[in-house]
C-alpha atoms as a PDB file:
ATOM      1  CA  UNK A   1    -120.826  54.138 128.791  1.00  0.00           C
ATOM      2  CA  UNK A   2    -121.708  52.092 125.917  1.00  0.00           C
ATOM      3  CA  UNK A   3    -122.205  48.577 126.161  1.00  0.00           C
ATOM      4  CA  UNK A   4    -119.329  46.989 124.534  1.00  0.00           C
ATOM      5  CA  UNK A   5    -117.665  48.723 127.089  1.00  0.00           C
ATOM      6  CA  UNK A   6    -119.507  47.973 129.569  1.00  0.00           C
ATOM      7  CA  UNK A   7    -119.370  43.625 128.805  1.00  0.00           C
ATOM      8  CA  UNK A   8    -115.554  44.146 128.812  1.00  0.00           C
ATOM      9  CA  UNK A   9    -116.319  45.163 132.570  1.00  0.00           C
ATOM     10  CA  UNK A  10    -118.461  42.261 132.635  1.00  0.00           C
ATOM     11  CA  UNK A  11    -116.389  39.737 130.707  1.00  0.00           C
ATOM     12  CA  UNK A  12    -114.038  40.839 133.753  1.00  0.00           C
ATOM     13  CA  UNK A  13    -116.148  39.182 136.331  1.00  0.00           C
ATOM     14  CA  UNK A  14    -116.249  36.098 134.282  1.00  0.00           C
ATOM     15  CA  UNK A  15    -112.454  36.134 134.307  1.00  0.00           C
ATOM     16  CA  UNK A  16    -112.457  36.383 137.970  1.00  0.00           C
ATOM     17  CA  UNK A  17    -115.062  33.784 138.711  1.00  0.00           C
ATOM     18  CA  UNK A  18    -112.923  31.263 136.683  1.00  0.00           C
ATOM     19  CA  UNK A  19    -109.661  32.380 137.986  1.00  0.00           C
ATOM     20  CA  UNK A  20    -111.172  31.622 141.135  1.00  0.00           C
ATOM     21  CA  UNK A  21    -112.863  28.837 140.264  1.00  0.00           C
ATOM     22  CA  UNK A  22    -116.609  29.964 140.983  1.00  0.00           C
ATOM     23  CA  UNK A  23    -117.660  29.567 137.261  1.00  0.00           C
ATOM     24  CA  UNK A  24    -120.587  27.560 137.180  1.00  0.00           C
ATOM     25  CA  UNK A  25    -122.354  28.398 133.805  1.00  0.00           C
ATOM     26  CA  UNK A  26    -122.455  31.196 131.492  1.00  0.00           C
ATOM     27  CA  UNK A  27    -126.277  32.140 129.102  1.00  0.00           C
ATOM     28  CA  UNK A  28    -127.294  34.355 126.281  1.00  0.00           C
ATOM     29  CA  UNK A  29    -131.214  34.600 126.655  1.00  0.00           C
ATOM     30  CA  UNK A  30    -133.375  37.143 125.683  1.00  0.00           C
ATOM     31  CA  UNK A  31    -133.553  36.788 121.844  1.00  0.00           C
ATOM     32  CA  UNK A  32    -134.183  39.558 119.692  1.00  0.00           C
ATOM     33  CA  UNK A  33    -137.606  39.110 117.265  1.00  0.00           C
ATOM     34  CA  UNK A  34    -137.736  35.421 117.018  1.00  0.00           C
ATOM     35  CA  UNK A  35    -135.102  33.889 115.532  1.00  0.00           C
ATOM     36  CA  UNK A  36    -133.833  30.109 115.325  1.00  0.00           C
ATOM     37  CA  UNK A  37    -130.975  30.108 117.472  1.00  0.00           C
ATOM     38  CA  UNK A  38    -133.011  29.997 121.091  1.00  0.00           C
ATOM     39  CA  UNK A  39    -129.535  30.120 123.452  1.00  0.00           C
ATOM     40  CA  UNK A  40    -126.724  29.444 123.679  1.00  0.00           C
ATOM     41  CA  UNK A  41    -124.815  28.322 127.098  1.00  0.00           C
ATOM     42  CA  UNK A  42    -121.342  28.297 128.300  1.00  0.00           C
ATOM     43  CA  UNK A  43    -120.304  25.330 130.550  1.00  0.00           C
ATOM     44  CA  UNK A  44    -116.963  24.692 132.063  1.00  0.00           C
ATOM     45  CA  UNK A  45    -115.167  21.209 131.071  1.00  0.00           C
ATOM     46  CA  UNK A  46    -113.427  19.347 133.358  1.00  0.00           C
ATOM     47  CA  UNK A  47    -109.689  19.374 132.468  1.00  0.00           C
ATOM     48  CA  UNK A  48    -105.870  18.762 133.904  1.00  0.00           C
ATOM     49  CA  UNK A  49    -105.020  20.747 131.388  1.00  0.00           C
ATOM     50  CA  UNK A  50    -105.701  24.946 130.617  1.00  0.00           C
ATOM     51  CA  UNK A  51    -109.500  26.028 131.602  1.00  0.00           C
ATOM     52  CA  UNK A  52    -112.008  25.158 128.569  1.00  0.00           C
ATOM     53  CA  UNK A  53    -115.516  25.943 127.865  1.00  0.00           C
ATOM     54  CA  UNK A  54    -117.710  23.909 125.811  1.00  0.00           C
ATOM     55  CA  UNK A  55    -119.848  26.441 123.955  1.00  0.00           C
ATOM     56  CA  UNK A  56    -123.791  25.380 123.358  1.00  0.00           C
ATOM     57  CA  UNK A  57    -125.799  27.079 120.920  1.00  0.00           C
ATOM     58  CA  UNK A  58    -129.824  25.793 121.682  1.00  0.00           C
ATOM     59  CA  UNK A  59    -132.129  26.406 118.622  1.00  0.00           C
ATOM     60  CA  UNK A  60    -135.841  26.108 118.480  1.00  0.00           C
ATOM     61  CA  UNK A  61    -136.348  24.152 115.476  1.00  0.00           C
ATOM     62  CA  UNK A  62    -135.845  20.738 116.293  1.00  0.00           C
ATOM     63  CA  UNK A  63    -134.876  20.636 112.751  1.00  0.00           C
ATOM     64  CA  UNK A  64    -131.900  22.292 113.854  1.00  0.00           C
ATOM     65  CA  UNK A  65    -129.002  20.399 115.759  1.00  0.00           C
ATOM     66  CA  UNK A  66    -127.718  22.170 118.249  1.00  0.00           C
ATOM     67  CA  UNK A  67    -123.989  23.242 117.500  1.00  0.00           C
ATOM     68  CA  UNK A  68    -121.614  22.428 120.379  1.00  0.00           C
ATOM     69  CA  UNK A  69    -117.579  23.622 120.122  1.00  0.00           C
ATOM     70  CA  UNK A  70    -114.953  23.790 122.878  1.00  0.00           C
ATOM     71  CA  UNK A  71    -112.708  27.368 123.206  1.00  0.00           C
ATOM     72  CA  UNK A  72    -110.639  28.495 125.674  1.00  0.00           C
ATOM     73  CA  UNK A  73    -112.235  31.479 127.732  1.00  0.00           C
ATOM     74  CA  UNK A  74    -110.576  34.229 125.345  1.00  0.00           C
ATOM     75  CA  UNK A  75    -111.349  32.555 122.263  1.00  0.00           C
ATOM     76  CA  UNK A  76    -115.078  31.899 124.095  1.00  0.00           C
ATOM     77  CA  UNK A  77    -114.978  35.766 124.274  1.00  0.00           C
ATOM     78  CA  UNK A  78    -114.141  36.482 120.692  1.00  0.00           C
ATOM     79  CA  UNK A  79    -116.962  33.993 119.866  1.00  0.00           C
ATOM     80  CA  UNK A  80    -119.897  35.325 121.767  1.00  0.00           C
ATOM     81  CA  UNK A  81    -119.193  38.942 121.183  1.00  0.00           C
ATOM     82  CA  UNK A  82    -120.710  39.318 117.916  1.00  0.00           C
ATOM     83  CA  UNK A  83    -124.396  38.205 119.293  1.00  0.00           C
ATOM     84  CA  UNK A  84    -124.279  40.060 121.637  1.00  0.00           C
ATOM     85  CA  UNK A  85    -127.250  43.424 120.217  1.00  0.00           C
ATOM     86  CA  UNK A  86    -127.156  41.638 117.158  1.00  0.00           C
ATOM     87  CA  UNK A  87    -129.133  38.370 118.713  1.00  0.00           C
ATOM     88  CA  UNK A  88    -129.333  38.585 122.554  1.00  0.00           C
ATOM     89  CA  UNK A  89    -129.781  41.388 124.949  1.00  0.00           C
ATOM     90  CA  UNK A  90    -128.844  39.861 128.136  1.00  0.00           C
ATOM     91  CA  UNK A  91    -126.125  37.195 129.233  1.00  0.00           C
ATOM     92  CA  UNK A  92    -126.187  35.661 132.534  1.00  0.00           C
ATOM     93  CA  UNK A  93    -122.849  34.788 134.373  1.00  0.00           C
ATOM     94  CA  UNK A  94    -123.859  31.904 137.005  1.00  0.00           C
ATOM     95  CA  UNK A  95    -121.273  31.385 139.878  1.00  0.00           C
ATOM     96  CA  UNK A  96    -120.838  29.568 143.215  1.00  0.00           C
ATOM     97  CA  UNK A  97    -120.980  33.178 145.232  1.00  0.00           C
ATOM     98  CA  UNK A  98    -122.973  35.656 143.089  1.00  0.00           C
ATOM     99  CA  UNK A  99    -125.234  35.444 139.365  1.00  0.00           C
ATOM    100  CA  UNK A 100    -124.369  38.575 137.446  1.00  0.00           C
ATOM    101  CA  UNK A 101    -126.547  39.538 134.504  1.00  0.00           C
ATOM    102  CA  UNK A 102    -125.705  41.603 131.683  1.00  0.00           C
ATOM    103  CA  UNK A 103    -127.995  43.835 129.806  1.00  0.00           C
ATOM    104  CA  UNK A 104    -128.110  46.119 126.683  1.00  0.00           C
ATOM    105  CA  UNK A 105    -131.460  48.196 126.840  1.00  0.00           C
ATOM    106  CA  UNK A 106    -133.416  49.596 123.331  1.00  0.00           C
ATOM    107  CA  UNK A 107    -131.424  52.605 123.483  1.00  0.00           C
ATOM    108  CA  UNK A 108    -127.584  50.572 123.422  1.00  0.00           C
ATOM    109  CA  UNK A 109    -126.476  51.482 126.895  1.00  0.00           C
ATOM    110  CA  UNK A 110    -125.436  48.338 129.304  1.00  0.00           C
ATOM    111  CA  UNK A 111    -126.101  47.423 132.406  1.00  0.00           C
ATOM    112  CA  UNK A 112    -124.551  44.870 135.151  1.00  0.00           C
ATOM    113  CA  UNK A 113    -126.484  43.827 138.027  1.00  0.00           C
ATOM    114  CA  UNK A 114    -125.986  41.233 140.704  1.00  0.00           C
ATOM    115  CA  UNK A 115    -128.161  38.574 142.280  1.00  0.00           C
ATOM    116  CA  UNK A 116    -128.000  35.937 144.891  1.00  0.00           C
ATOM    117  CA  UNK A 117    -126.415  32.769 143.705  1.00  0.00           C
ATOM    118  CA  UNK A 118    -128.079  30.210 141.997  1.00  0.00           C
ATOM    119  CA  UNK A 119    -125.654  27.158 141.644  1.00  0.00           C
ATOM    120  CA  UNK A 120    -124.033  25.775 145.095  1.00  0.00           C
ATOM    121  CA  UNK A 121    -121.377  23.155 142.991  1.00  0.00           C
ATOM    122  CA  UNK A 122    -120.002  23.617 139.426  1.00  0.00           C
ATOM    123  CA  UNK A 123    -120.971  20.650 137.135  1.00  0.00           C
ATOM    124  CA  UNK A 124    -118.742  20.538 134.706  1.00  0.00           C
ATOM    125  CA  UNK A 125    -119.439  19.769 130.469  1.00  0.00           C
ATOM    126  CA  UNK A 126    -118.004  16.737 128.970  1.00  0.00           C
ATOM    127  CA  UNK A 127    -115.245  17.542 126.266  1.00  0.00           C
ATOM    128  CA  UNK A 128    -116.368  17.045 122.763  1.00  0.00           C
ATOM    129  CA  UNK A 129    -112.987  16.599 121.501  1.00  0.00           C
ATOM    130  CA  UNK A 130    -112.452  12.160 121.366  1.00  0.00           C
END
């Protein structure tokens, strides 16, 4: 299975774990070569309104400022996607019951394992938007 195919069976879980509110954080990590852009993080934000993420990107430089920006979970989706080989080759879904971790090895196949949880309570991201 290749891995775009297998983060849609990933992306799945991250569906679920919102859906039933278990979503506690979301990270790419493991740059390729060694670029700038260090992370970048997915938090939930606390909202009355439809479920929002406030999207992080962490870069080394501190010459850089990190770039934050709010998306709903599909448009969070549509976002990430394109780092994903191209500047990280894991992502790390953190939730209240289980941590599942993405990975795309050097020959382009992906894997999904899972791991004990490491977050007990959700903290939620403040909203950017004022």
């Amino acid at each position: 299975m290749s891995y775009q195919d297998e983060f849609i069976l990933f992306w799945k879980q991250v569906e679920e774990s919102v859906e039933e509110k278990r979503f506690a954080k979301l990270t790419m990590a493991k740059t390729i070569g060694k670029p700038n852009l260090k992370n970048i993080f997915v938090r939930p934000i606390y909202s009355d309104e439809a479920f929002r993420v406030l999207v992080k990107l962490h870069y080394q430089s501190r010459d850089t400022e990190d770039q934050e920006n709010e998306f709903s979970l599909n448009e969070a989706f549509m976002y990430l996607k394109p780092y994903l080989k191209t500047s990280f080759l894991s992502v790390l879904l953190f939730t209240t019951t289980k941590d599942v971790t993405f990975k795309v090895n050097k020959k382009g196949a992906g894997s999904i394992t899972e791991h004990p949880p490491t977050f007990s309570n959700i903290v939620f991201a403040s909203s950017t938007k004022k």
